[in-house]
Protein backbone atom coordinates (compact mmCIF):
# COMPACT_ATOMS: atom_id res chain seq x y z
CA UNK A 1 105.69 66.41 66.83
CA UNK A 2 106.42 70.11 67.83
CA UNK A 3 109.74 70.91 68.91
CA UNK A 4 111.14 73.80 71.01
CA UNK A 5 113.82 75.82 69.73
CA UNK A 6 116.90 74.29 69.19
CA UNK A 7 119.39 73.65 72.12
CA UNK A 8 123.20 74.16 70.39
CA UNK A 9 126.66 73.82 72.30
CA UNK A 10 130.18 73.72 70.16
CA UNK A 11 128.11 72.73 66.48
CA UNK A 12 125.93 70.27 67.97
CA UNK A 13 121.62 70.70 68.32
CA UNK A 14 119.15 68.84 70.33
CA UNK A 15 115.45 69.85 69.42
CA UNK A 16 113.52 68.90 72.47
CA UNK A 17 109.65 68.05 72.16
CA UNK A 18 107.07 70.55 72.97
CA UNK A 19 104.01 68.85 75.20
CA UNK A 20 100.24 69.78 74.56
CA UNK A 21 100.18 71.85 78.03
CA UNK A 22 103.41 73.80 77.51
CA UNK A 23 102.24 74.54 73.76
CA UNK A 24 98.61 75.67 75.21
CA UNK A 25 100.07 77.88 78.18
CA UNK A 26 102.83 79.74 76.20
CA UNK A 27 99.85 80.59 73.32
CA UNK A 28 98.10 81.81 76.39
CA UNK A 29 100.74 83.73 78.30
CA UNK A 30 101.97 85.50 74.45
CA UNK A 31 97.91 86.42 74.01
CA UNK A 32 97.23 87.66 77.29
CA UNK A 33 100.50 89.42 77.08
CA UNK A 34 100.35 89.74 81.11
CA UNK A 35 103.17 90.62 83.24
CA UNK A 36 104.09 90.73 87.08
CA UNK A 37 104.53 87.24 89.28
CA UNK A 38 101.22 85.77 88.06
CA UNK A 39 102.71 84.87 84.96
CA UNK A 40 105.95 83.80 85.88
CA UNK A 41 104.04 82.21 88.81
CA UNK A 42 102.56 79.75 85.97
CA UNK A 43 105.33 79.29 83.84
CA UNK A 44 107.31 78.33 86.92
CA UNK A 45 104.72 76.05 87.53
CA UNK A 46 104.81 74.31 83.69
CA UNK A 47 108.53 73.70 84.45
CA UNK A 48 107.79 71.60 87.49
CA UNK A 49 105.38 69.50 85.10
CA UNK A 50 106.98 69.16 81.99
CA UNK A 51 110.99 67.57 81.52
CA UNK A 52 111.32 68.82 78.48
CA UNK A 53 110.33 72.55 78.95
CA UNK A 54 112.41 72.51 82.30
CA UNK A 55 115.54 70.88 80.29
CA UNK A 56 114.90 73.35 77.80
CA UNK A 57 115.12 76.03 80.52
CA UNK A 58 118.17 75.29 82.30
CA UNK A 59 120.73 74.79 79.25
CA UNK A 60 119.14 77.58 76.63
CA UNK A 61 121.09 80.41 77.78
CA UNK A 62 124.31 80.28 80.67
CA UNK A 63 123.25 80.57 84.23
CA UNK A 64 125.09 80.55 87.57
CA UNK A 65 126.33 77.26 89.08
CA UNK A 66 123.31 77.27 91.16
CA UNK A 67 119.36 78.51 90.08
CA UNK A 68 115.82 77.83 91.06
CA UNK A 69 113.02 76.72 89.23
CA UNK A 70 111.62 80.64 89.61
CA UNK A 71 115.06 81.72 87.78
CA UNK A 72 114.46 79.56 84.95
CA UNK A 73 110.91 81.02 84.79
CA UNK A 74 111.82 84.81 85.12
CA UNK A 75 114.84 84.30 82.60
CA UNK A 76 111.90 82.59 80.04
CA UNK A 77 109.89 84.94 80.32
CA UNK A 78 111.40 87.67 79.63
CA UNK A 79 112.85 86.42 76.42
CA UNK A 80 109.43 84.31 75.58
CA UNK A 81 108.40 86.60 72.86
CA UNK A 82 111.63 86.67 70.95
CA UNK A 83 112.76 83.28 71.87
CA UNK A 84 109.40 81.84 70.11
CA UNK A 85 109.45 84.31 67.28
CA UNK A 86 112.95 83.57 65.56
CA UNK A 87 111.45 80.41 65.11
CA UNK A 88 114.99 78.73 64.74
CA UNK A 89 114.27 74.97 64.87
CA UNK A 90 110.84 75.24 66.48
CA UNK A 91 109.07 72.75 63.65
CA UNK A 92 104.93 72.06 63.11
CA UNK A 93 105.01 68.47 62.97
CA UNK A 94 104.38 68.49 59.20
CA UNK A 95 108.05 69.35 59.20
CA UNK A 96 108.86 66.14 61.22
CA UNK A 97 107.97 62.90 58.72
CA UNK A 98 110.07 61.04 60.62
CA UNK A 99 107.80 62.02 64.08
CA UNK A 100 106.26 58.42 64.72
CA UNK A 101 103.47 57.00 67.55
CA UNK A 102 106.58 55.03 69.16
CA UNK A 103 108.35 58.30 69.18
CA UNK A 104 105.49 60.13 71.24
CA UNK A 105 105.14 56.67 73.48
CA UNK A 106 108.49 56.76 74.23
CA UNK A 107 108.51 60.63 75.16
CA UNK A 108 105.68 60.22 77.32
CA UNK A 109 106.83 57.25 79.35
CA UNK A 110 110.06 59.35 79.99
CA UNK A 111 107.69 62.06 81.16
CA UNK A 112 106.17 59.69 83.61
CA UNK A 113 109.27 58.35 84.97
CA UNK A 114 110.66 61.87 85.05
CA UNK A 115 107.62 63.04 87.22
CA UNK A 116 108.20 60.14 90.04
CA UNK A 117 111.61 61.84 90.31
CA UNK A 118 112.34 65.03 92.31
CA UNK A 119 112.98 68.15 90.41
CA UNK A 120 116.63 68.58 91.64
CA UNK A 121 117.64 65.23 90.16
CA UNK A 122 116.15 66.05 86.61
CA UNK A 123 119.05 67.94 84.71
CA UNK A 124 121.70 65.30 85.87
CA UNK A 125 119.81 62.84 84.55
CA UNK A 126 118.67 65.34 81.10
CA UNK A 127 120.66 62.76 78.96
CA UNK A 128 118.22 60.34 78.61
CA UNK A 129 116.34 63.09 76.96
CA UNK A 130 118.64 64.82 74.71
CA UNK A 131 120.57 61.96 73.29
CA UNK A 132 116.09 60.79 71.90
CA UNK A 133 116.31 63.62 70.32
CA UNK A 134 119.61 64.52 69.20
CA UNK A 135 123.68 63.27 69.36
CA UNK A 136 125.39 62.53 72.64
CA UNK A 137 125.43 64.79 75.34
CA UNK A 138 129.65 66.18 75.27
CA UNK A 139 131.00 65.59 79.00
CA UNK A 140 132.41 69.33 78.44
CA UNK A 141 129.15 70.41 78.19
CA UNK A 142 127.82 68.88 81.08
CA UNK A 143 130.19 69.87 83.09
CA UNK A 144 129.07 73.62 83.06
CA UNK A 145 125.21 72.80 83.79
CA UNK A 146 123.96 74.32 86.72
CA UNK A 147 122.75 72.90 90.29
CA UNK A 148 119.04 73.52 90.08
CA UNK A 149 116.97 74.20 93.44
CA UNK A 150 113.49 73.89 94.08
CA UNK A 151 112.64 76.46 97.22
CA UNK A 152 108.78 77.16 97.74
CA UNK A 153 106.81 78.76 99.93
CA UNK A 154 103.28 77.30 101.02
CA UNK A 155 101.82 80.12 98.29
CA UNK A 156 103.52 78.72 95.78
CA UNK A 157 103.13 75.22 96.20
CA UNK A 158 99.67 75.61 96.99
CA UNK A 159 97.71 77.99 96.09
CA UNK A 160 98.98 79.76 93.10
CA UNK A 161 100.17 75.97 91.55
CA UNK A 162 96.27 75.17 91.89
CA UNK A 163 95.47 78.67 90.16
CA UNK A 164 97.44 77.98 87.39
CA UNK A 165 96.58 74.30 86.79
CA UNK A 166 93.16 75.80 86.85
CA UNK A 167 93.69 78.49 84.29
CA UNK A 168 95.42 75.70 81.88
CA UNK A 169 92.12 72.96 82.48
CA UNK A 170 95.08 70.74 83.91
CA UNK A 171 94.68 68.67 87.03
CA UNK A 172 97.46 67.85 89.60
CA UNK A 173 98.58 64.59 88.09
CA UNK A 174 98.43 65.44 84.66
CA UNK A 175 101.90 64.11 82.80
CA UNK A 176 103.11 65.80 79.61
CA UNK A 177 101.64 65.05 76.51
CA UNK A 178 104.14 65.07 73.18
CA UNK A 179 101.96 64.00 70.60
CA UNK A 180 101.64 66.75 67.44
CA UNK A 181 99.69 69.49 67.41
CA UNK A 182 98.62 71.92 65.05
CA UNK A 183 99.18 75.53 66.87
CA UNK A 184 102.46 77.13 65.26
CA UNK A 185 103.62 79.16 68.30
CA UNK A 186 106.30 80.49 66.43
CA UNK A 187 103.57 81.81 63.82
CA UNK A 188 101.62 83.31 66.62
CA UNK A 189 104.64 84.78 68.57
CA UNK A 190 105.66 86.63 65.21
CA UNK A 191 102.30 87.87 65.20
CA UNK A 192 102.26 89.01 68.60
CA UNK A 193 105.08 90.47 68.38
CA UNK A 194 104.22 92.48 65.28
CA UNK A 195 101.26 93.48 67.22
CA UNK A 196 103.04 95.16 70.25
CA UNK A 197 105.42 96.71 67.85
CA UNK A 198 102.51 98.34 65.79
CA UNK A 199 100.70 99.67 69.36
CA UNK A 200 104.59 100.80 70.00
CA UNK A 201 104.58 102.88 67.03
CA UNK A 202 101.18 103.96 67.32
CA UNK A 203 101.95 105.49 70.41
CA UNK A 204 105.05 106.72 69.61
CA UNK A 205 102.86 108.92 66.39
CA UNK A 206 100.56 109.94 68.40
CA UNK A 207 103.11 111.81 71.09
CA UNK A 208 104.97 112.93 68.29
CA UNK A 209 101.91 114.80 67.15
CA UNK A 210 100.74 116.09 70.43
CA UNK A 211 104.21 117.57 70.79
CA UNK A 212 104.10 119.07 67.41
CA UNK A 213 100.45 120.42 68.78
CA UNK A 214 101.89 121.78 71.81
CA UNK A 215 104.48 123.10 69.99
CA UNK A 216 102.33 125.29 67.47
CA UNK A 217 99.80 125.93 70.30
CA UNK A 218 103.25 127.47 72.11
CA UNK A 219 104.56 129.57 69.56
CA UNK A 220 100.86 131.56 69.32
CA UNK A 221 100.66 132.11 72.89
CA UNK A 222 104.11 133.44 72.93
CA UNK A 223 103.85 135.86 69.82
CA UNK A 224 100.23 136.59 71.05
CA UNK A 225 100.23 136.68 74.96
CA UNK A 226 104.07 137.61 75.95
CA UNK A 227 104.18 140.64 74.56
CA UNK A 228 101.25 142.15 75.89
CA UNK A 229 102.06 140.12 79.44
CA UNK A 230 105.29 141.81 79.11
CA UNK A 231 103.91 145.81 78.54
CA UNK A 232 101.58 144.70 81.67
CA UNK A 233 104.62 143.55 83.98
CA UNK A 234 106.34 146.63 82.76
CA UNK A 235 104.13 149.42 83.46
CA UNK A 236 103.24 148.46 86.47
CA UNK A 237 106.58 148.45 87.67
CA UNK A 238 106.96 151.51 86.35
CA UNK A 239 104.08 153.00 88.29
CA UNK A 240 105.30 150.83 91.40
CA UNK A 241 108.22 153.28 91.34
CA UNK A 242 106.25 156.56 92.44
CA UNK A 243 103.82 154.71 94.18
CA UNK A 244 103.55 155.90 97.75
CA UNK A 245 100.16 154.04 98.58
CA UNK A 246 101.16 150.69 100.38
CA UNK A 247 98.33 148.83 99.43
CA UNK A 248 98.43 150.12 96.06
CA UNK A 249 101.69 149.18 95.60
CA UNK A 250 101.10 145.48 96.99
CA UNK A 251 98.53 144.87 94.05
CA UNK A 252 100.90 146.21 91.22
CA UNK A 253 103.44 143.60 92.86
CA UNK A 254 100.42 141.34 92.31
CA UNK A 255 100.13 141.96 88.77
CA UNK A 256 104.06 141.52 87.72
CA UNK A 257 103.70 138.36 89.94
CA UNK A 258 100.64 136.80 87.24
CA UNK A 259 102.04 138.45 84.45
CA UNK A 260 105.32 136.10 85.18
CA UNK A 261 103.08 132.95 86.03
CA UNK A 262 101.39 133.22 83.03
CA UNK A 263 104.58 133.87 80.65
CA UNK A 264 106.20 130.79 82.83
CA UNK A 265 103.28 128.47 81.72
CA UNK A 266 104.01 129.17 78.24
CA UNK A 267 107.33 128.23 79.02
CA UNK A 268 106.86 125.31 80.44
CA UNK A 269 105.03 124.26 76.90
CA UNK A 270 107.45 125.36 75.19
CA UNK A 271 110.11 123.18 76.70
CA UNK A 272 107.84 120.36 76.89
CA UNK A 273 107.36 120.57 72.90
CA UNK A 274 110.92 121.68 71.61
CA UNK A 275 113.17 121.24 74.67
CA UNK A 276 117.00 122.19 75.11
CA UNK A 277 119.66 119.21 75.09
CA UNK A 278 120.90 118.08 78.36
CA UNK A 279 124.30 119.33 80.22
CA UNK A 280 125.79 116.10 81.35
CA UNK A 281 128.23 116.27 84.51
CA UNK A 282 128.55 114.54 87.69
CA UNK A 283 125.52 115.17 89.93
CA UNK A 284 125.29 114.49 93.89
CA UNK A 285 121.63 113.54 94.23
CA UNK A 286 121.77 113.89 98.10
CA UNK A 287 123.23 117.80 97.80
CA UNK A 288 120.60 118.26 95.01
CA UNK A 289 117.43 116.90 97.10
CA UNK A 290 119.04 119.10 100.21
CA UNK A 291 119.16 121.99 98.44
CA UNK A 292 115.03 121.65 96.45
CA UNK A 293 114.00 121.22 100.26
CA UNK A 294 115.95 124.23 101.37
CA UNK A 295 114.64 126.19 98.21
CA UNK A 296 110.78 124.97 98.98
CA UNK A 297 110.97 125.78 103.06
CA UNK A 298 109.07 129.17 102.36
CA UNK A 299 106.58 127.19 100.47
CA UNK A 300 105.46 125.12 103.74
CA UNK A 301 106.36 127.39 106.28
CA UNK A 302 102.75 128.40 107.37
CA UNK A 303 101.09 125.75 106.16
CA UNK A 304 101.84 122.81 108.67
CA UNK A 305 103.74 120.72 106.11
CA UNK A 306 107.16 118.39 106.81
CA UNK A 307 109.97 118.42 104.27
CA UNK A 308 111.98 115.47 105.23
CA UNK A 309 114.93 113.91 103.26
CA UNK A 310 115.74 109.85 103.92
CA UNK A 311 119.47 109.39 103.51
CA UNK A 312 120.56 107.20 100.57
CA UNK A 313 123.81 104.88 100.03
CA UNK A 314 126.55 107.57 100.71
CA UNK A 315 128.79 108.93 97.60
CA UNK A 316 126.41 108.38 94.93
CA UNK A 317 126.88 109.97 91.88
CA UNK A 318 124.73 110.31 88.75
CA UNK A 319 125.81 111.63 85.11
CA UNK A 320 122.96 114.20 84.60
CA UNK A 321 122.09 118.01 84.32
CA UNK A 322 122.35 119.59 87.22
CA UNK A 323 119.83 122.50 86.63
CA UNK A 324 117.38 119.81 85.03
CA UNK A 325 117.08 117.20 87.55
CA UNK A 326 116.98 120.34 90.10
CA UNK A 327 113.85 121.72 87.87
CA UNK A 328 112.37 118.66 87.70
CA UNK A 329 112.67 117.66 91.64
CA UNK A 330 111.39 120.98 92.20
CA UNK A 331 108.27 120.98 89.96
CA UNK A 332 107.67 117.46 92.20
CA UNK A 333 107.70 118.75 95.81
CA UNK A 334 105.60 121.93 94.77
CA UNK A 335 102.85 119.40 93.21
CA UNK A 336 103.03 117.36 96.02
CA UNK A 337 103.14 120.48 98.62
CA UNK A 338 100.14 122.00 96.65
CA UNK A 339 98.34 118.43 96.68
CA UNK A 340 98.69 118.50 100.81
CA UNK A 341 97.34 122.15 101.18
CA UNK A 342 98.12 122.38 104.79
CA UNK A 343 98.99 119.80 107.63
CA UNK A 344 100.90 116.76 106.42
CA UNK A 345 104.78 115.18 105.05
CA UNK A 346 106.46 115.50 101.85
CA UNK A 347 109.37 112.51 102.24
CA UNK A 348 111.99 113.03 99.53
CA UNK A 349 114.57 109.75 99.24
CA UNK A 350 116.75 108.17 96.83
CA UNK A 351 118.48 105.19 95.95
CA UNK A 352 119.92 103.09 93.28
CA UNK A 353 117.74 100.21 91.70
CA UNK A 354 118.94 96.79 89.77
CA UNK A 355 117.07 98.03 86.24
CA UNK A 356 113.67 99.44 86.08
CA UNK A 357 110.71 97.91 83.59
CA UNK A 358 109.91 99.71 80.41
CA UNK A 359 113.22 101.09 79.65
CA UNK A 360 115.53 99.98 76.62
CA UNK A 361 117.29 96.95 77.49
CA UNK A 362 121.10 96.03 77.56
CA UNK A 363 120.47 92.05 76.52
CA UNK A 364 118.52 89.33 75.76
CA UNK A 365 116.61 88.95 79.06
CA UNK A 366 115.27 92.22 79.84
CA UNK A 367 117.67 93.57 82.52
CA UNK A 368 118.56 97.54 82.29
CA UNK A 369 121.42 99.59 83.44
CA UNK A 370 121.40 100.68 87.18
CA UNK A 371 119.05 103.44 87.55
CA UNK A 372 119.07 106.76 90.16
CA UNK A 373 115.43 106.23 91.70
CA UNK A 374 114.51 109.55 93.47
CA UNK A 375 111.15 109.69 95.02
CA UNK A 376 108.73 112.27 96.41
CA UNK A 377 106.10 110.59 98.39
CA UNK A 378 103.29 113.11 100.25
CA UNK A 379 100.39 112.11 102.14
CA UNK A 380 97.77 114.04 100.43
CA UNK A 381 94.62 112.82 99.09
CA UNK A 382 96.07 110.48 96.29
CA UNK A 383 95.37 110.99 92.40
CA UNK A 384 91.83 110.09 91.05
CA UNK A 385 91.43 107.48 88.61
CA UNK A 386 91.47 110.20 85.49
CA UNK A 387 94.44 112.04 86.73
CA UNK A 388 96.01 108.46 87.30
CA UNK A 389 95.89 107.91 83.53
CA UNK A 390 96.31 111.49 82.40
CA UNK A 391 98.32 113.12 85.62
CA UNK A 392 101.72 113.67 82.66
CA UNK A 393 99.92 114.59 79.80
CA UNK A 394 100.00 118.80 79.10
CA UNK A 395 96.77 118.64 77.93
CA UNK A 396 94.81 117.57 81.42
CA UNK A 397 94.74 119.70 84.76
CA UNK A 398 93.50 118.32 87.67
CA UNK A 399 93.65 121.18 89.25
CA UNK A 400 90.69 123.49 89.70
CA UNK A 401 90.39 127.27 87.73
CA UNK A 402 93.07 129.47 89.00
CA UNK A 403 95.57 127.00 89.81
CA UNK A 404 97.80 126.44 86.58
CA UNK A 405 98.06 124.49 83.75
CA UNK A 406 99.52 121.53 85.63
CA UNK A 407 102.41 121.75 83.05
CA UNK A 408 105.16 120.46 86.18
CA UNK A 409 104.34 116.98 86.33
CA UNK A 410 104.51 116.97 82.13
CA UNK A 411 107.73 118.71 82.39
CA UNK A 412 109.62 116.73 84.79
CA UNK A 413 108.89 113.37 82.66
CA UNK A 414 110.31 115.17 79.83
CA UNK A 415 113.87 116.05 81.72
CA UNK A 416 113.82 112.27 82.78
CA UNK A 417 112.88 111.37 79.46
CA UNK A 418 115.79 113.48 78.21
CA UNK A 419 118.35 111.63 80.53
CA UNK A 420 116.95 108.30 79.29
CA UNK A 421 114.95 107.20 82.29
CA UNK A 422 110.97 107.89 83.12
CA UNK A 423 108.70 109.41 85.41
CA UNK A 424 106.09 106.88 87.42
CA UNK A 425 102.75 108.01 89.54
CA UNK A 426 101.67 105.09 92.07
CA UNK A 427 98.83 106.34 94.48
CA UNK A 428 97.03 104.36 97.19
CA UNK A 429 94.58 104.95 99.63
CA UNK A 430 96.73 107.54 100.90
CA UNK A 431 98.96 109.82 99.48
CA UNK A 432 101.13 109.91 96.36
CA UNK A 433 104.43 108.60 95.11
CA UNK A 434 106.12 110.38 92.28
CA UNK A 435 109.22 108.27 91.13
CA UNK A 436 112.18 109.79 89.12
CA UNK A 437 114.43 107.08 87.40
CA UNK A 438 117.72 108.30 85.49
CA UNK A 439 120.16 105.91 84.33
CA UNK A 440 123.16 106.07 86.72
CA UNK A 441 125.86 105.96 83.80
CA UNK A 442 125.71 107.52 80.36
């Protein structure tokens, strides 16, 4: 028969049996690849069905002295990939010779008894099943297995248990099933995992070359353009000097002013393609977002628009650069200021968050370290679905002619990138959320 991966305490190993349905859904959930409650939604689900998985579950890794069913579920999934892929003691029943017909009967009439039991009485009674499959369960051992809980709302047992018996062709009383099978899991996880890794690097090449793109595309426009941008700037300042004409004078003013937006847009590439290393020091994210709305008042002033700051937990410090983060905030409101026009609420706010998704992880189950989350929501018209997918890419502008580059939003993920962290767009039906997240210790 197929066996999960191997549970080990103190020298000892128990290989527990993998069932049809827990074979077919974890194929399923490393193809589809999903992520978000759905899927730990039906892997919770699984547990409740199948002893072995649950069993499995609960004594793989340490947990607290008390868990849910959802914990198990969360923890699993976000390890499923490796977990499956190591491969260590996860056996195609070819491996097994000694696998017999009694040995499946006997596994499957301990599934049925199991299922007439409730789910909080199925660890302290997990003996039965890992002294089948492997030595006697150590009373040490025991002794640090945790209380598990079953807490569900209506959802869950209702609707979202029928969706995923549904997705796996199961029906409601459906028992495990332990005889062999011939998907290797641990074949396809390897292969899945090589996958992502490939679409990781892929990804990774083809930002590597846009930045080296940018960065040649840069260097021209500075050689080419800044030197005759700055003759331009220069003699009309000169002229500005004995200018006595006040109207005259206004539109030289206007042409240093779009001599220095245009030499600030090659900037802004620049720094995007070859940027400076950050200046780490102690940062107060509360002065900081005081001080971009204080700096952006002349902005909104005749245009009907609310700068408001939402206090965050008091004290809060992050290890950062100053003058980055400050750039970065900055380039934020404007975009969100100049997404308004006129008559409506910038909200700046901050907090600390648990870990944040995407970001390279401190263990085995996915967590992150704390993270600064600063956000800048506006109620403006919202992105569209092309600047959704393109909005921090230097290349696209979804602005009209006249109106820039759109080189901020590209800029600003590059400082957070730079601190370690990320820039995020969410939009709904109204408005925008830009969301800053720097690691809160370096």
């Amino acid at each position: 028969m197929n066996r999960l991966p191997k549970l080990k305490w103190q020298g000892l190993a128990w290989s527990l049996p993998l069932s049809r349905q827990t074979r077919e859904l974890l194929a399923s959930l490393l193809i589809r690849s999903g992520e978000g409650h759905a899927e730990v939604a039906r892997l919770a689900d699984q547990l409740r069905q199948d002893p072995a998985l649950f069993l499995f579950a609960a004594l793989w890794r340490p947990l607290d002295n008390r868990a849910t069913v959802r914990d198990l579920a969360c923890q699993l999934w976000n390890a499923l990939p490796g977990v499956l892929a190591a491969g260590e003691g996860f056996e195609p029943s070819a491996a097994r010779p000694d696998s017999t017909a009694a040995d499946c009967t006997v596994l499957n009439k301990l599934g049925r008894r199991f299922a007439r039991m409730p789910i909080e009485r199925w660890l302290s009674a997990g003996d039965a099943w890992l002294e089948l499959v492997g030595p006697a369960v150590p009373v040490a051992w025991r002794e640090t297995w945790p209380q598990i809980d079953d807490p569900r709302t209506d959802d869950e047992s209702g609707l979202v248990a029928a969706t995923s018996r549904q997705l796996l062709g199961q029906n409601t009383g459906e028992t495990p099933d332990y005889r062999p099978g011939e998907l290797d899991l641990s074949r396809l996880a390897r292969q899945t995992a090589q996958l992502i890794d490939w679409e990781r690097r892929f990804e990774r090449a083809v930002e590597t070359s846009k930045r080296a793109a940018v960065q040649q595309f840069a260097y021209g426009l500075s050689h080419e353009i800044n030197n005759p941008l700055a003759n331009i700037s220069t003699r009309a300042q000169l002229l500005m000097k004995d200018e006595p004409d006040a109207l005259r004078r206004r539109g030289m003013e206007r042409i240093v002013e779009q001599a220095m937006r245009a030499h600030e847009m090659i900037a802004d590439l620049m720094f995007y393609a070859r940027p400076p290393q950050p200046v780490f020091g102690e940062v107060d994210p509360r002065a900081m977002l005081a001080t971009v709305i204080r700096d952006s008042s002349a902005m909104v002033r005749d245009r009907g628009i609310e700068l408001r700051l939402v206090e965050g937990p008091p004290s809060l410090r992050v290890r950062a650069d100053y003058c980055m983060l400050l750039e970065a905030t900055r380039a934020l409101v404007r975009n969100a200021i100049e997404a308004i026009a006129a008559d409506g609420r910038v909200v700046l706010s901050y907090e600390t968050s648990p870990g944040a998704e995407g970001l390279a992880t401190a263990d085995d189950f996915g967590t992150v370290p704390a993270q600064l989350l600063i956000r800048i929501a506006d109620s403006g018209p919202g992105l569209s679905e092309a600047a959704s997918r393109n909005a921090l890419d230097p290349y696209f502008s979804g602005r009209e002619a006249g109106r820039g580059l759109g080189v901020g939003l590209c800029r600003a993920a590059r400082i957070a990138e730079l601190h370690g962290g990320r820039l995020t767009l969410s939009t709904g039906p109204i408005g925008c959320t830009a969301s800053l997240q720097i690691p809160l210790g370096r």
